[in-house]
PDB file of N, CA and C in Angstrom:
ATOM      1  N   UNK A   1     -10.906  -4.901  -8.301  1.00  0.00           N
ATOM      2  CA  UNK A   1     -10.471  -3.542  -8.076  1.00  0.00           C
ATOM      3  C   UNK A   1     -11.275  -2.870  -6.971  1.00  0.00           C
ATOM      4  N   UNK A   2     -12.323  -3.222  -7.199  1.00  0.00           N
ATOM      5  CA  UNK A   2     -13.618  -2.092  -5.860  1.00  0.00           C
ATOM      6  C   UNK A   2     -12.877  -3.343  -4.024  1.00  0.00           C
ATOM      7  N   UNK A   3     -12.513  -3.855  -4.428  1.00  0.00           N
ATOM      8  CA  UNK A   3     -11.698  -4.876  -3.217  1.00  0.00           C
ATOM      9  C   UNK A   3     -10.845  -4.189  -2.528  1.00  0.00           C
ATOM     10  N   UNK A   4      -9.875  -3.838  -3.769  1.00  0.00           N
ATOM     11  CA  UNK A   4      -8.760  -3.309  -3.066  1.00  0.00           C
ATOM     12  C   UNK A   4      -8.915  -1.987  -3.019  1.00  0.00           C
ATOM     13  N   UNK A   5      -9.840  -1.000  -3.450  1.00  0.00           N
ATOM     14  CA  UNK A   5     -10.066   0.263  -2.916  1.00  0.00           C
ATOM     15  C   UNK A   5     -10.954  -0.031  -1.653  1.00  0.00           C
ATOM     16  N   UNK A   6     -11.651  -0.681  -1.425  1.00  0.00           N
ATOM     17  CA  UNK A   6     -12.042  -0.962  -0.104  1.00  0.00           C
ATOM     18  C   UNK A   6     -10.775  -1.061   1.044  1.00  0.00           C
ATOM     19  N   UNK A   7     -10.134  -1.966   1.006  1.00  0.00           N
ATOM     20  CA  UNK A   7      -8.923  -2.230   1.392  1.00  0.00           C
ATOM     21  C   UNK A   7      -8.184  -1.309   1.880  1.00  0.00           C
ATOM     22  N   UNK A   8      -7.851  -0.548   0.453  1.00  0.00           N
ATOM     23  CA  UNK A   8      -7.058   0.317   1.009  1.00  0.00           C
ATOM     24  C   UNK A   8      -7.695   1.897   1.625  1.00  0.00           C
ATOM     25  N   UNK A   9      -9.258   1.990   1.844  1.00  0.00           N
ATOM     26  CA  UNK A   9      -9.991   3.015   2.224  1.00  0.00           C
ATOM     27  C   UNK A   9      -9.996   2.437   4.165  1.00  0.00           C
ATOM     28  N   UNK A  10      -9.918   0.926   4.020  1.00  0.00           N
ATOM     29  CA  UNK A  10     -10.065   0.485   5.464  1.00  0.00           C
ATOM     30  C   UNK A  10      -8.261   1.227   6.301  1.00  0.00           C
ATOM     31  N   UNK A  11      -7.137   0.971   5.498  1.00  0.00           N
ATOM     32  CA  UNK A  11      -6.305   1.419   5.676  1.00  0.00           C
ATOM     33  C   UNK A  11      -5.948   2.529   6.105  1.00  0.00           C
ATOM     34  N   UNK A  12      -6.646   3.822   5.270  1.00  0.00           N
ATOM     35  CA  UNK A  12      -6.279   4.948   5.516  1.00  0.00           C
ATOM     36  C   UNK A  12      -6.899   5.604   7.059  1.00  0.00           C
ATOM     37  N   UNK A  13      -6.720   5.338   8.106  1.00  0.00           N
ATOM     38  CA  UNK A  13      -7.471   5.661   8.958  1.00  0.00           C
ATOM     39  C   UNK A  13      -8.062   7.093   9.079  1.00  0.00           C
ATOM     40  N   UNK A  14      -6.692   7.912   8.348  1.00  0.00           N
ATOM     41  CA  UNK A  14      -6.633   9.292   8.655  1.00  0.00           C
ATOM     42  C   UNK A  14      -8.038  10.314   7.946  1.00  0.00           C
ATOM     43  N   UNK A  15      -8.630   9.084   6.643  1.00  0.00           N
ATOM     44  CA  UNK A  15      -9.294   9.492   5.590  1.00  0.00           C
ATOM     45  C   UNK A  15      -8.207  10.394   4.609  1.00  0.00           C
ATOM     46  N   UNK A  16      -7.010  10.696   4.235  1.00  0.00           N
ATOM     47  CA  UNK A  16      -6.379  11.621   3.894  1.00  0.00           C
ATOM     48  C   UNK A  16      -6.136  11.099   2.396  1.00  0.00           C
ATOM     49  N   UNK A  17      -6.535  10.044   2.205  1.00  0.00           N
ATOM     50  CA  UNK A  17      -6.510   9.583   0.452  1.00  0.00           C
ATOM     51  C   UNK A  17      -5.041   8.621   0.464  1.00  0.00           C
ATOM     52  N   UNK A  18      -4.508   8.953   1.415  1.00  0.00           N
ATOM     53  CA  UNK A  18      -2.797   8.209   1.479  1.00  0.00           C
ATOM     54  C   UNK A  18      -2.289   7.209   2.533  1.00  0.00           C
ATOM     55  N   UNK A  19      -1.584   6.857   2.555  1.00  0.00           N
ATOM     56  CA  UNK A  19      -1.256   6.187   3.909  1.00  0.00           C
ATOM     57  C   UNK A  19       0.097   6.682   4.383  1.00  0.00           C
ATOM     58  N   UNK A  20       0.146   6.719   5.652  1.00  0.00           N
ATOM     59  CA  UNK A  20       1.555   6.926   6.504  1.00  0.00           C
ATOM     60  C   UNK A  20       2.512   5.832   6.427  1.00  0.00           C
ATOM     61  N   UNK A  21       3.450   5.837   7.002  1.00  0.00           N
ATOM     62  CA  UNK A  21       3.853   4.451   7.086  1.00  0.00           C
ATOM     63  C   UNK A  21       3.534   3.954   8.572  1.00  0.00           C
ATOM     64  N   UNK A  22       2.819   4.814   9.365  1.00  0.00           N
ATOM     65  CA  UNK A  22       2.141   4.266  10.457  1.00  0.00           C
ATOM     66  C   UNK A  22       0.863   3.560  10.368  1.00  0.00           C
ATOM     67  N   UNK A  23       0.369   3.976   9.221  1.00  0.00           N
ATOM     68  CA  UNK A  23      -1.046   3.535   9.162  1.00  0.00           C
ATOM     69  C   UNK A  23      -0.781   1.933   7.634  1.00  0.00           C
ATOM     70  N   UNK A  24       0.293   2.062   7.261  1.00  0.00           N
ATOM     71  CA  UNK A  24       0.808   1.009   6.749  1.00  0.00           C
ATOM     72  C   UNK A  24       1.407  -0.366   8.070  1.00  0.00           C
ATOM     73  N   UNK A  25       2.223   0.242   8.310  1.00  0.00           N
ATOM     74  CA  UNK A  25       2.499  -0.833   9.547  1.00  0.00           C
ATOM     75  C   UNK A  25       1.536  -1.235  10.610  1.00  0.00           C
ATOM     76  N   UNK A  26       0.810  -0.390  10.715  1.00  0.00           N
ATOM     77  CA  UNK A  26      -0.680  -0.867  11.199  1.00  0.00           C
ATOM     78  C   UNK A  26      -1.770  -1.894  10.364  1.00  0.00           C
ATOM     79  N   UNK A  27      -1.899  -1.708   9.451  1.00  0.00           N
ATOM     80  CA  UNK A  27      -2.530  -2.248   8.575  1.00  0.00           C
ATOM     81  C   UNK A  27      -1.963  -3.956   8.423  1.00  0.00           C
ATOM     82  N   UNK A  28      -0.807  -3.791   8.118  1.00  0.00           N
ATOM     83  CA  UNK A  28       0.223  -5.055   8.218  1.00  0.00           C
ATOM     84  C   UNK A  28      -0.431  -5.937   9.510  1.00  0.00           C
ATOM     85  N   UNK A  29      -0.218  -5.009  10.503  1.00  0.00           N
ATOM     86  CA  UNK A  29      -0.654  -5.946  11.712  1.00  0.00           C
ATOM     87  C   UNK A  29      -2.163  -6.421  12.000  1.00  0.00           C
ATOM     88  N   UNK A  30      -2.695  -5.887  11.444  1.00  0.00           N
ATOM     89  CA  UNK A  30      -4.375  -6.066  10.824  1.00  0.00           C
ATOM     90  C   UNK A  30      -4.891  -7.097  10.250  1.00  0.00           C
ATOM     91  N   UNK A  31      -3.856  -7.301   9.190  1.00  0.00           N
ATOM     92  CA  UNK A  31      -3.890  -8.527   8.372  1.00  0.00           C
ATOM     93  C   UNK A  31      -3.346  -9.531   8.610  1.00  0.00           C
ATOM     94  N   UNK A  32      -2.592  -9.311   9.988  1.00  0.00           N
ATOM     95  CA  UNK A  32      -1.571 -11.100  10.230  1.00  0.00           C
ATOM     96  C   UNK A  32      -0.759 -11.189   9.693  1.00  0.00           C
ATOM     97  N   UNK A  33      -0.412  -9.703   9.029  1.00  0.00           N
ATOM     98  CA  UNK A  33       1.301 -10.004   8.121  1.00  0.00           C
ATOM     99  C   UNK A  33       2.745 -10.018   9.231  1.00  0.00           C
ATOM    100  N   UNK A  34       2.987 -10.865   9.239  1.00  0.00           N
ATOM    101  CA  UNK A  34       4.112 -11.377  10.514  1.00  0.00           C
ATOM    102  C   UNK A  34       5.316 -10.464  10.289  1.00  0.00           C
ATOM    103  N   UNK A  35       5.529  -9.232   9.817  1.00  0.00           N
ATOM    104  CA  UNK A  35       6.966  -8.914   9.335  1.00  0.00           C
ATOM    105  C   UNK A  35       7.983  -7.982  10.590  1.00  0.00           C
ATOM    106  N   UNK A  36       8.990  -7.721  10.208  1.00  0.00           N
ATOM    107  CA  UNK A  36       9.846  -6.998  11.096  1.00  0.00           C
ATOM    108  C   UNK A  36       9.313  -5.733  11.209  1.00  0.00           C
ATOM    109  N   UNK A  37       9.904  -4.973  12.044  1.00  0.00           N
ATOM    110  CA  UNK A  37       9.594  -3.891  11.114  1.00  0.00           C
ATOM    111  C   UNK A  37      10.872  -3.356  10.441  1.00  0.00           C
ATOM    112  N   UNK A  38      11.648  -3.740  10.112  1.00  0.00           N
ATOM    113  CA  UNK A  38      12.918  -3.861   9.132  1.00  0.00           C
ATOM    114  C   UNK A  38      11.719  -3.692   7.729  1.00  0.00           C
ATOM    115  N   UNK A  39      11.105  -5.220   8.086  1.00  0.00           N
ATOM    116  CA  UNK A  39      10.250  -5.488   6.227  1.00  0.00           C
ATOM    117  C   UNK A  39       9.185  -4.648   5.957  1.00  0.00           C
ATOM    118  N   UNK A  40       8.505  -4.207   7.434  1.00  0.00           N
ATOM    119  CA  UNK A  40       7.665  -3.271   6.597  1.00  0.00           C
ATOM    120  C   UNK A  40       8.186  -2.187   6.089  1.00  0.00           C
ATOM    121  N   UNK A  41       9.169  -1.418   6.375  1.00  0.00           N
ATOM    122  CA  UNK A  41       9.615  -0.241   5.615  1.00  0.00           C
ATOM    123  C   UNK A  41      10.316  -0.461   4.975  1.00  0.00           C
ATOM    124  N   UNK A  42      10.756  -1.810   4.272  1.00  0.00           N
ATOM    125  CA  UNK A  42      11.066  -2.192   2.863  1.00  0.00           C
ATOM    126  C   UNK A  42      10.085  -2.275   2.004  1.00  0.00           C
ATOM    127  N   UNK A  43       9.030  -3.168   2.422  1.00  0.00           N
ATOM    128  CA  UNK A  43       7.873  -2.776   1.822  1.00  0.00           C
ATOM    129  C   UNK A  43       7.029  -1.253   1.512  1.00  0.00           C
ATOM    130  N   UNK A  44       7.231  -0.559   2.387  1.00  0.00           N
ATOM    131  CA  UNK A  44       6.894   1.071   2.566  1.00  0.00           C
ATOM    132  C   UNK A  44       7.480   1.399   1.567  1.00  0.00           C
ATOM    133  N   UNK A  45       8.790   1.454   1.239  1.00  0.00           N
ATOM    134  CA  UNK A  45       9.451   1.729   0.447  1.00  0.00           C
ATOM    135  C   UNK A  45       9.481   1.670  -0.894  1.00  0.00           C
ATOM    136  N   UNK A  46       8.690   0.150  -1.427  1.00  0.00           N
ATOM    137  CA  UNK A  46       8.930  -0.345  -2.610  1.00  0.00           C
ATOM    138  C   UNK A  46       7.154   0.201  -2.963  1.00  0.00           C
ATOM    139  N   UNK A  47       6.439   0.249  -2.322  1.00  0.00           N
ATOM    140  CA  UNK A  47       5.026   0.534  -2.171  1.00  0.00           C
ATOM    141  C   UNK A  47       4.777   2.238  -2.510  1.00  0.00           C
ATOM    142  N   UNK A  48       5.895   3.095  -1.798  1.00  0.00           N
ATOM    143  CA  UNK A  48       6.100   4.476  -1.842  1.00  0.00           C
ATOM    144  C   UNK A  48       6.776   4.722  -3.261  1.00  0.00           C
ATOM    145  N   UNK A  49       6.261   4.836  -4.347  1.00  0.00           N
ATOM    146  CA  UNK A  49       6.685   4.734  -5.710  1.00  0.00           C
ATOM    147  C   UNK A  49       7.686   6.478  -5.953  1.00  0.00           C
ATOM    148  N   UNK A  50       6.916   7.316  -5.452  1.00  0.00           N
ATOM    149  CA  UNK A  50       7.678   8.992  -6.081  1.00  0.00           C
ATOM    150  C   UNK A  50       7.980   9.134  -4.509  1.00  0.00           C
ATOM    151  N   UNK A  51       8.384   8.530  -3.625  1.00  0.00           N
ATOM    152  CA  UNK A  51       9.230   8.768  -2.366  1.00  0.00           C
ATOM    153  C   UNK A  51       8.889   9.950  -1.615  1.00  0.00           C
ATOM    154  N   UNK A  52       7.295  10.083  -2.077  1.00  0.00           N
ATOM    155  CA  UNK A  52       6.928  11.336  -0.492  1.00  0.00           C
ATOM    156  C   UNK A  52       6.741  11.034   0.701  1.00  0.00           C
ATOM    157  N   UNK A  53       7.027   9.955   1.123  1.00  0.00           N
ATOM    158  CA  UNK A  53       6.779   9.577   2.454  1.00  0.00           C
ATOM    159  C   UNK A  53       5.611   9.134   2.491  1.00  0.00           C
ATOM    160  N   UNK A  54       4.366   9.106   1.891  1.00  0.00           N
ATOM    161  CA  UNK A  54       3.198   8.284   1.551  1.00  0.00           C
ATOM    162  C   UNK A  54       2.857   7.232   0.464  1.00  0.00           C
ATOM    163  N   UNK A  55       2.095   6.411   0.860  1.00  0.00           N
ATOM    164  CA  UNK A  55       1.440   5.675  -0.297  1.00  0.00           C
ATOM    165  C   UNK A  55       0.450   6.422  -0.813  1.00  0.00           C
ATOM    166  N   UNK A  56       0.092   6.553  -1.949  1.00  0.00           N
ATOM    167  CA  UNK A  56      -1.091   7.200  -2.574  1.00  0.00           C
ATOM    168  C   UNK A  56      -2.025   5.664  -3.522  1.00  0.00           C
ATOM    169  N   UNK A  57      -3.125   6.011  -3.337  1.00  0.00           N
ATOM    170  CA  UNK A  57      -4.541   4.585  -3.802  1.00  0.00           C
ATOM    171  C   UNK A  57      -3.103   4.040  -5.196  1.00  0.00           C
ATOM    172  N   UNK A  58      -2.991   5.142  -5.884  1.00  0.00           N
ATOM    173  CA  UNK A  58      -2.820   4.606  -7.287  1.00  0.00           C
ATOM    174  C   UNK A  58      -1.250   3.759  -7.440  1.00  0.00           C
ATOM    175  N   UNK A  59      -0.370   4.593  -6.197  1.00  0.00           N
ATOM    176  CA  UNK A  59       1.296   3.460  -6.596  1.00  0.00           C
ATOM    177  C   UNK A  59       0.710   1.914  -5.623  1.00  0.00           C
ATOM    178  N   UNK A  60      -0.438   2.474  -4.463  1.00  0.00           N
ATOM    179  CA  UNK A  60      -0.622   0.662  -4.025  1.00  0.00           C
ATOM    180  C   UNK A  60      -1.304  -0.471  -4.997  1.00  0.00           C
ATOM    181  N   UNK A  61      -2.090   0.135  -5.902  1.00  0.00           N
ATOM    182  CA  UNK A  61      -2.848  -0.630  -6.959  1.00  0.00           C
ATOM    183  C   UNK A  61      -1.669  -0.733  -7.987  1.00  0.00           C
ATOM    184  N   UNK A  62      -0.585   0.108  -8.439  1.00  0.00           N
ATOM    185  CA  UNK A  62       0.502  -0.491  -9.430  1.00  0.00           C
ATOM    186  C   UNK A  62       1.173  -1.359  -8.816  1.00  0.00           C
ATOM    187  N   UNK A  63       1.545  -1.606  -7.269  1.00  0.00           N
ATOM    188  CA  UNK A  63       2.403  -2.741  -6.828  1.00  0.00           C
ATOM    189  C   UNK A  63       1.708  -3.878  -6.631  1.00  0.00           C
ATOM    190  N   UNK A  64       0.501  -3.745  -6.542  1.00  0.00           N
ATOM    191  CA  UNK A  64      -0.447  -5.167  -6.002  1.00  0.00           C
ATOM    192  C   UNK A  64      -0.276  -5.854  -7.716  1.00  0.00           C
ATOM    193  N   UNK A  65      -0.937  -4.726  -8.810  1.00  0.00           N
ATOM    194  CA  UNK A  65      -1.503  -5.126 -10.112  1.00  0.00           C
ATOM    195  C   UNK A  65       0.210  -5.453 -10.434  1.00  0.00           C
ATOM    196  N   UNK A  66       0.764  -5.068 -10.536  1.00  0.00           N
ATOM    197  CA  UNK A  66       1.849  -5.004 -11.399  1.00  0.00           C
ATOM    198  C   UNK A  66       1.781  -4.154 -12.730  1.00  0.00           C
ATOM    199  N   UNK A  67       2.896  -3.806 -13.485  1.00  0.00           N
ATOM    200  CA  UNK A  67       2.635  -3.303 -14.565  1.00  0.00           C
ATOM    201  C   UNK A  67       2.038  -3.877 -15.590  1.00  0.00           C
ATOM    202  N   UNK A  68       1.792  -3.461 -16.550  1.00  0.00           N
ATOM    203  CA  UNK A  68       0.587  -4.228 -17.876  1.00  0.00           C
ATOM    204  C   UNK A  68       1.019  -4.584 -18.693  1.00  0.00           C
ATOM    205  N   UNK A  69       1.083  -5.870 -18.669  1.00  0.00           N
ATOM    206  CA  UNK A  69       2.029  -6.842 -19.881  1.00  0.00           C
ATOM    207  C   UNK A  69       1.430  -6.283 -21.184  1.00  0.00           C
ATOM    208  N   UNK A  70       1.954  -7.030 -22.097  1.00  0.00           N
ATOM    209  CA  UNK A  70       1.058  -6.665 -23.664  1.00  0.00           C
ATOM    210  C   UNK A  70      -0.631  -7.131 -24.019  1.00  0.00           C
ATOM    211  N   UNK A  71      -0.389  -8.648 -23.156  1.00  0.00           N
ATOM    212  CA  UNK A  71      -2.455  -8.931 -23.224  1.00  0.00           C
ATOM    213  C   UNK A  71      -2.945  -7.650 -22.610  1.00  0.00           C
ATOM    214  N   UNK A  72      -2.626  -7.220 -21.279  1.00  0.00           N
ATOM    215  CA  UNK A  72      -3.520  -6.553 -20.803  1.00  0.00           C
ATOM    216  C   UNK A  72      -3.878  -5.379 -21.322  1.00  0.00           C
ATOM    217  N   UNK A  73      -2.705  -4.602 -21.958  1.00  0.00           N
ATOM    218  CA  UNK A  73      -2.773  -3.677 -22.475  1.00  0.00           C
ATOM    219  C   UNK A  73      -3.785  -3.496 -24.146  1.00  0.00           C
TER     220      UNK A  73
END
């Protein structure tokens, strides 16, 4: 977990707690993720959980984690 808040603190360039989808599609290209940009704003999309036009720390940690089966819970 302290990984991917790193991660996603390297992401936010803006410091604003969120990401753009500029600073998402940036990030993408950061990491060597080869996509369109068709896929990244599918990904933006599926990543953007309550559809404000940002990612916020907590819907990128529910799409990475996934939701919480019954062990985890």
């Amino acid at each position: 977990m302290f990984g991917l808040a790193r991660i996603f603190k390297i992401m936010d360039d803006d410091d604003s707690k969120s990401l753009s989808r500029g600073e998402f599609e940036k990030a993408c290209r950061d990491f060597k993720a080869e996509f369109s940009s068709d896929d990244v704003g599918v990904l933006f999309n599926a990543f953007d959980i309550n559809r404000d036009g940002s990612i916020q720390y907590d819907e990128f940690i529910r799409i990475i984690r996934g939701d919480l089966n019954d062990f985890r819970r």
